[in-house]
N, C-alpha and C. Protein backbone atom coordinates (compact mmCIF):
# COMPACT_ATOMS: atom_id res chain seq x y z
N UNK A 1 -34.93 -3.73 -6.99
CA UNK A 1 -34.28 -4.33 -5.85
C UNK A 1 -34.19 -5.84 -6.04
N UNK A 2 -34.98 -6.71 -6.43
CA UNK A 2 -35.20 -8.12 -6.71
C UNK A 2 -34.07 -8.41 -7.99
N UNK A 3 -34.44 -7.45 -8.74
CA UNK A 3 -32.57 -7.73 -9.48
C UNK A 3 -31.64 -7.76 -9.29
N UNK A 4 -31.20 -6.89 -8.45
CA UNK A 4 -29.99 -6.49 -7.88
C UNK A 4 -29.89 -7.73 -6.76
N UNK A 5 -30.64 -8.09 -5.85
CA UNK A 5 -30.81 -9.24 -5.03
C UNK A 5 -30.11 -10.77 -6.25
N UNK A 6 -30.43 -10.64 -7.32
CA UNK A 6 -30.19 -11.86 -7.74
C UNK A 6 -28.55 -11.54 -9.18
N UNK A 7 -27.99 -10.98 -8.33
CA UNK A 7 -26.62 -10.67 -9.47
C UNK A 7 -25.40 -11.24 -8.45
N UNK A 8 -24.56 -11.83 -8.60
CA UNK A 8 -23.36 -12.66 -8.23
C UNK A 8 -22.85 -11.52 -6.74
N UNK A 9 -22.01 -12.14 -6.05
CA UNK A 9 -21.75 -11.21 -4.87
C UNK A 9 -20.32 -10.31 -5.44
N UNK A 10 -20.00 -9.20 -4.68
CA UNK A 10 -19.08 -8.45 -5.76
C UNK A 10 -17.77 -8.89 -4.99
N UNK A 11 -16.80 -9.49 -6.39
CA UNK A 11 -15.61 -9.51 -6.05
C UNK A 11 -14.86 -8.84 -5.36
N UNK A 12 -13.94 -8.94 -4.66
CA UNK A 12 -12.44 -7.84 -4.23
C UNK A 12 -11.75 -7.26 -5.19
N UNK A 13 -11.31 -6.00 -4.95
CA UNK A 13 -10.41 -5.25 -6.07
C UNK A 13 -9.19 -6.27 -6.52
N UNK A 14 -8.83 -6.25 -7.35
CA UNK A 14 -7.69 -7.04 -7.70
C UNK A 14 -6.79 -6.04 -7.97
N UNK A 15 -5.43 -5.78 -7.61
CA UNK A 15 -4.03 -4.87 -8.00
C UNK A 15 -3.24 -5.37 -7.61
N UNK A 16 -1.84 -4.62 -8.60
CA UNK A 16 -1.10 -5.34 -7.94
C UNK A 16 -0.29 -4.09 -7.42
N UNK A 17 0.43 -4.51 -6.30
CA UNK A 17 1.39 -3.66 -5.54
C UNK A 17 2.46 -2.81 -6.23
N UNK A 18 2.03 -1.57 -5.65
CA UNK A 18 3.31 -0.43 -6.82
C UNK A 18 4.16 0.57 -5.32
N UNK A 19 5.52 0.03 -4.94
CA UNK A 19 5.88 0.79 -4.24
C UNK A 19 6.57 2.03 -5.22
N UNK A 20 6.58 3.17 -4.83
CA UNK A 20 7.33 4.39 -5.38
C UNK A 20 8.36 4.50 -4.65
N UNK A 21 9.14 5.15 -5.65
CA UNK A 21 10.78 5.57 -4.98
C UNK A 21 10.84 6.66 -5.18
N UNK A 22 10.46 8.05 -4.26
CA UNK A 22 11.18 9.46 -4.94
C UNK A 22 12.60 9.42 -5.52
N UNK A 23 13.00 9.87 -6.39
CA UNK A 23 14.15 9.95 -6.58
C UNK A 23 14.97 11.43 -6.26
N UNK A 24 16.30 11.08 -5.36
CA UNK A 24 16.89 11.63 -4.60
C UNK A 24 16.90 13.32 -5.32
N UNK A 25 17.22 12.95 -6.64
CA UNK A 25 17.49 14.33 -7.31
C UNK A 25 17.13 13.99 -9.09
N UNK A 26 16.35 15.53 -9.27
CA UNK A 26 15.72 15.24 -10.74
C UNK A 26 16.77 16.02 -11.72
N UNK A 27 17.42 14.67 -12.57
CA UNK A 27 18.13 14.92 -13.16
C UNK A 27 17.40 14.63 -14.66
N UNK A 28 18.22 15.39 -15.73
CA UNK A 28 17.54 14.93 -17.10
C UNK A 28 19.07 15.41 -18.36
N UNK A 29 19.06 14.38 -19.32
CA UNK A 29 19.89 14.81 -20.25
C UNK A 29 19.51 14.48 -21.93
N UNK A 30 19.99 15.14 -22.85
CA UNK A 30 19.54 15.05 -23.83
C UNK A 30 20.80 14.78 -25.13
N UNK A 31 19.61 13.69 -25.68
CA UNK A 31 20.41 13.45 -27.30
C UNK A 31 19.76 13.14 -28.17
N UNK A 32 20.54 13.21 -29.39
CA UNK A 32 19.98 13.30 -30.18
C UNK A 32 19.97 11.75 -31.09
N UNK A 33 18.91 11.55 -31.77
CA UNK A 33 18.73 10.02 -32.59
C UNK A 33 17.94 10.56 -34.08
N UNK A 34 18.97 10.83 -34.68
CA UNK A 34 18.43 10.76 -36.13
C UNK A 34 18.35 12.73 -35.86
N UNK A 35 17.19 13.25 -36.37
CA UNK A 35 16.56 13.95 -35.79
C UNK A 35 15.96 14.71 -34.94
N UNK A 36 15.92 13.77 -34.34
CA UNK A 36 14.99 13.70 -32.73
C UNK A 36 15.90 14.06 -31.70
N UNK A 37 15.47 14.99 -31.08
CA UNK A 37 16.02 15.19 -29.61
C UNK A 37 15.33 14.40 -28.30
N UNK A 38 16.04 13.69 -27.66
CA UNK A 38 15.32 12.51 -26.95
C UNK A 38 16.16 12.86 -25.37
N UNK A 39 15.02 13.59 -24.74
CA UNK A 39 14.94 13.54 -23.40
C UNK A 39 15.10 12.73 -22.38
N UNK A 40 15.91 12.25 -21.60
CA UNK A 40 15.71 11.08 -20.54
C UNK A 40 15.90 11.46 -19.03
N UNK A 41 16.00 10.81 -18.04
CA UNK A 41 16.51 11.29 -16.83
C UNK A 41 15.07 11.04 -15.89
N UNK A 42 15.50 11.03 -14.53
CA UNK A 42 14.32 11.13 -13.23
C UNK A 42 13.42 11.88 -13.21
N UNK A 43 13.81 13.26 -13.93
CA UNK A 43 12.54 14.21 -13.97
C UNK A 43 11.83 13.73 -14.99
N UNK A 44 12.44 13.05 -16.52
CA UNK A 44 11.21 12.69 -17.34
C UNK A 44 10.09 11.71 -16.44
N UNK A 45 10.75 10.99 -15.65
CA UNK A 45 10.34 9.91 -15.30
C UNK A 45 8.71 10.53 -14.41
N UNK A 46 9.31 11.18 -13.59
CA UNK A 46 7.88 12.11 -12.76
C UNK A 46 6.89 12.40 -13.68
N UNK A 47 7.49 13.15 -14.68
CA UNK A 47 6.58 14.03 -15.31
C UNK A 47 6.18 13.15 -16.23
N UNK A 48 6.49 12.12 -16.25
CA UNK A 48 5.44 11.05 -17.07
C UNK A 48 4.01 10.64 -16.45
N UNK A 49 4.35 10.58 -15.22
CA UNK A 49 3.42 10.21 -13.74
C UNK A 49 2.63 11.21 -13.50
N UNK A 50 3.10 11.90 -14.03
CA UNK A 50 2.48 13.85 -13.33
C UNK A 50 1.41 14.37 -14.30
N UNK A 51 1.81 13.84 -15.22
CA UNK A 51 1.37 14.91 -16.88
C UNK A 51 0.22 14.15 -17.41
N UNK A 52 -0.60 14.80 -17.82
CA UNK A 52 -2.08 13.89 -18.79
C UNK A 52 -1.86 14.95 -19.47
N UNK A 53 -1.57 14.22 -20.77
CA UNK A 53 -1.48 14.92 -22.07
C UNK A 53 -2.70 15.50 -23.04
N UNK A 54 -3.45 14.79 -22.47
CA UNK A 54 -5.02 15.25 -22.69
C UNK A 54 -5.98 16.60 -22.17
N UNK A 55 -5.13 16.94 -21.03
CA UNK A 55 -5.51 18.28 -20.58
C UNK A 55 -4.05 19.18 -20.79
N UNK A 56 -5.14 20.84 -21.21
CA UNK A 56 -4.24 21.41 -21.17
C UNK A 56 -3.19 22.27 -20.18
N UNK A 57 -4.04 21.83 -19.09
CA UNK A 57 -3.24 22.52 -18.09
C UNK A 57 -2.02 21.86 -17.94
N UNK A 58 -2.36 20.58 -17.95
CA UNK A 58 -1.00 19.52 -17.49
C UNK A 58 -0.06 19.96 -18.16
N UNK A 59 -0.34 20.22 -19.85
CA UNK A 59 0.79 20.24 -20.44
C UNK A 59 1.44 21.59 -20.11
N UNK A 60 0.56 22.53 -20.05
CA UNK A 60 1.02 23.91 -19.55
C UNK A 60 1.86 23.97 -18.52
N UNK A 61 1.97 22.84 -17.36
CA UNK A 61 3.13 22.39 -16.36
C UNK A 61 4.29 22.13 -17.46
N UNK A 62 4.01 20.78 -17.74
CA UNK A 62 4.91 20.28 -18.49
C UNK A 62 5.82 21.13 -19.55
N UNK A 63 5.62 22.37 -19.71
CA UNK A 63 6.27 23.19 -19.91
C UNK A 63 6.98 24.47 -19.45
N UNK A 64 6.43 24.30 -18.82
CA UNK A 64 6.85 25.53 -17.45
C UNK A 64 7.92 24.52 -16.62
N UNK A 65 7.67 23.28 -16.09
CA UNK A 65 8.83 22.43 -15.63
C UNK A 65 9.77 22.25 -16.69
N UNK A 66 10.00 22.01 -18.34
CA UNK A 66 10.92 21.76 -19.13
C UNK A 66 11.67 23.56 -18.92
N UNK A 67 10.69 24.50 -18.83
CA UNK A 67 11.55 25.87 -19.19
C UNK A 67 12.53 26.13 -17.84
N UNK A 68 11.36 25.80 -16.62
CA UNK A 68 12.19 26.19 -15.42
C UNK A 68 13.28 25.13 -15.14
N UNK A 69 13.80 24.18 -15.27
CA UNK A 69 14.69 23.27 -15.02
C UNK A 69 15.68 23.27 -16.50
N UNK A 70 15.60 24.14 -17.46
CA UNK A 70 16.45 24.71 -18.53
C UNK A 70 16.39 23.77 -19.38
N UNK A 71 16.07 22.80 -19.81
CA UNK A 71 15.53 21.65 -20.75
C UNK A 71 15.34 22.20 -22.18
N UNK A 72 14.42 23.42 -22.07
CA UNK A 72 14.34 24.10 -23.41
C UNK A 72 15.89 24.65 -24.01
N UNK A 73 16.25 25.45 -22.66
CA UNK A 73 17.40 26.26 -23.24
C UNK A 73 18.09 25.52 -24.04
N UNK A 74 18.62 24.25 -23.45
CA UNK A 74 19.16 23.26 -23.70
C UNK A 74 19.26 22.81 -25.03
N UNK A 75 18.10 22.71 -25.50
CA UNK A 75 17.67 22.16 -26.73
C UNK A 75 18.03 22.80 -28.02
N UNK A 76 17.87 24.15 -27.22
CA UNK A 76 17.81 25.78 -28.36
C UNK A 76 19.73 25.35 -28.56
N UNK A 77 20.40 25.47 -27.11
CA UNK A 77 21.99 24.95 -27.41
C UNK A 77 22.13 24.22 -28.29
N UNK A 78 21.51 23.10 -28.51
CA UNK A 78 21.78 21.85 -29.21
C UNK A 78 21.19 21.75 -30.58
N UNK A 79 20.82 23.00 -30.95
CA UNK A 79 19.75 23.13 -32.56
C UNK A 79 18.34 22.97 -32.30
N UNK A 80 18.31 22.92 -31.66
CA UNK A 80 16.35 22.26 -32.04
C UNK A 80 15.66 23.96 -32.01
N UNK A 81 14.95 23.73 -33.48
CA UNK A 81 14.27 24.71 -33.53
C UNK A 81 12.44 24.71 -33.52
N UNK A 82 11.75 25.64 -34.02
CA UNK A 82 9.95 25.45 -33.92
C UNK A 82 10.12 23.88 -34.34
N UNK A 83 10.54 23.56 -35.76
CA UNK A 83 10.27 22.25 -36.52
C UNK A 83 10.58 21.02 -35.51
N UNK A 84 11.41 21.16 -34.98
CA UNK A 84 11.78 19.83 -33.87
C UNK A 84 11.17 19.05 -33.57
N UNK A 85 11.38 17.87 -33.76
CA UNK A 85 11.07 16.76 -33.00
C UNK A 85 11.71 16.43 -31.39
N UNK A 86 10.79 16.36 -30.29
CA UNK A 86 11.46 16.33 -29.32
C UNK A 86 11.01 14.89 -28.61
N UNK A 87 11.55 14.27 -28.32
CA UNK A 87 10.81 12.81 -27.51
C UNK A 87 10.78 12.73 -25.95
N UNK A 88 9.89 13.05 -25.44
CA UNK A 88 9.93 12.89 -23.93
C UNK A 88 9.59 11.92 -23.02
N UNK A 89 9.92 10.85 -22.62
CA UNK A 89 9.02 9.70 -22.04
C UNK A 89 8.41 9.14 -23.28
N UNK A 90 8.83 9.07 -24.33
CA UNK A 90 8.75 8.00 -25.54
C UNK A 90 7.44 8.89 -26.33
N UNK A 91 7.03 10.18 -25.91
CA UNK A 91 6.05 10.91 -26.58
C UNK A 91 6.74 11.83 -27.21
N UNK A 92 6.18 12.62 -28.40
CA UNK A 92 7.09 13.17 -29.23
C UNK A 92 6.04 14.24 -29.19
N UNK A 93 6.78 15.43 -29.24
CA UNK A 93 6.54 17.10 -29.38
C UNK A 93 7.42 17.35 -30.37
N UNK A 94 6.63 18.40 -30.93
CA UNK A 94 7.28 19.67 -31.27
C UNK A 94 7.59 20.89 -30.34
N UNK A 95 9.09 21.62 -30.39
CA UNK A 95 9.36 22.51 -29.87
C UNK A 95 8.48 23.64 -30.20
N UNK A 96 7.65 24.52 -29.00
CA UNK A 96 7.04 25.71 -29.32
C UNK A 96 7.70 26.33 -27.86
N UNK A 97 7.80 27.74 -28.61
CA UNK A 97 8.34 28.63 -27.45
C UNK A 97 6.92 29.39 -26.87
């Protein structure tokens, strides 16, 4: 207790202000650069916010949202096969079905 008594008084949080904007409607479109199929649009944008790539559940969304919003199909239209490079929110996958 006598230590803690003698340590500086604790600062205020410091942040800075983040207003959010839902966006009206989640749109997404795709092209291609080199190789790479490169994802963009409002829904990447969420699911950048949404997704920790570090767990696997998240990503298990993150694919269930690319299949249910047709993103995959999409891709399969456009060539991308297992080998693919896909870029989503500036992170790169491989296509797995």
């Amino acid at each position: 207790m006598k230590v803690l008594e003698k340590l500086p008084p604790v600062k205020p949080l410091e942040f800075e202000e983040f207003n959010y904007v839902k966006p009206d409607r989640l749109d997404w479109e795709i092209f291609k650069e080199g190789e790479t199929f490169v994802v963009v649009g409002s829904l990447v944008e969420v699911l950048r916010r949404n997704v920790v790539l570090d767990d696997p559940h998240s990503l298990a969304y993150l694919q269930k949202v690319l299949r249910d919003r047709g993103v995959i199909a999409e891709l399969r239209k456009m060539g991308a096969n297992e080998r693919s490079t896909i870029n989503i929110g500036g992170e790169e996958f491989e296509l797995i079905d």
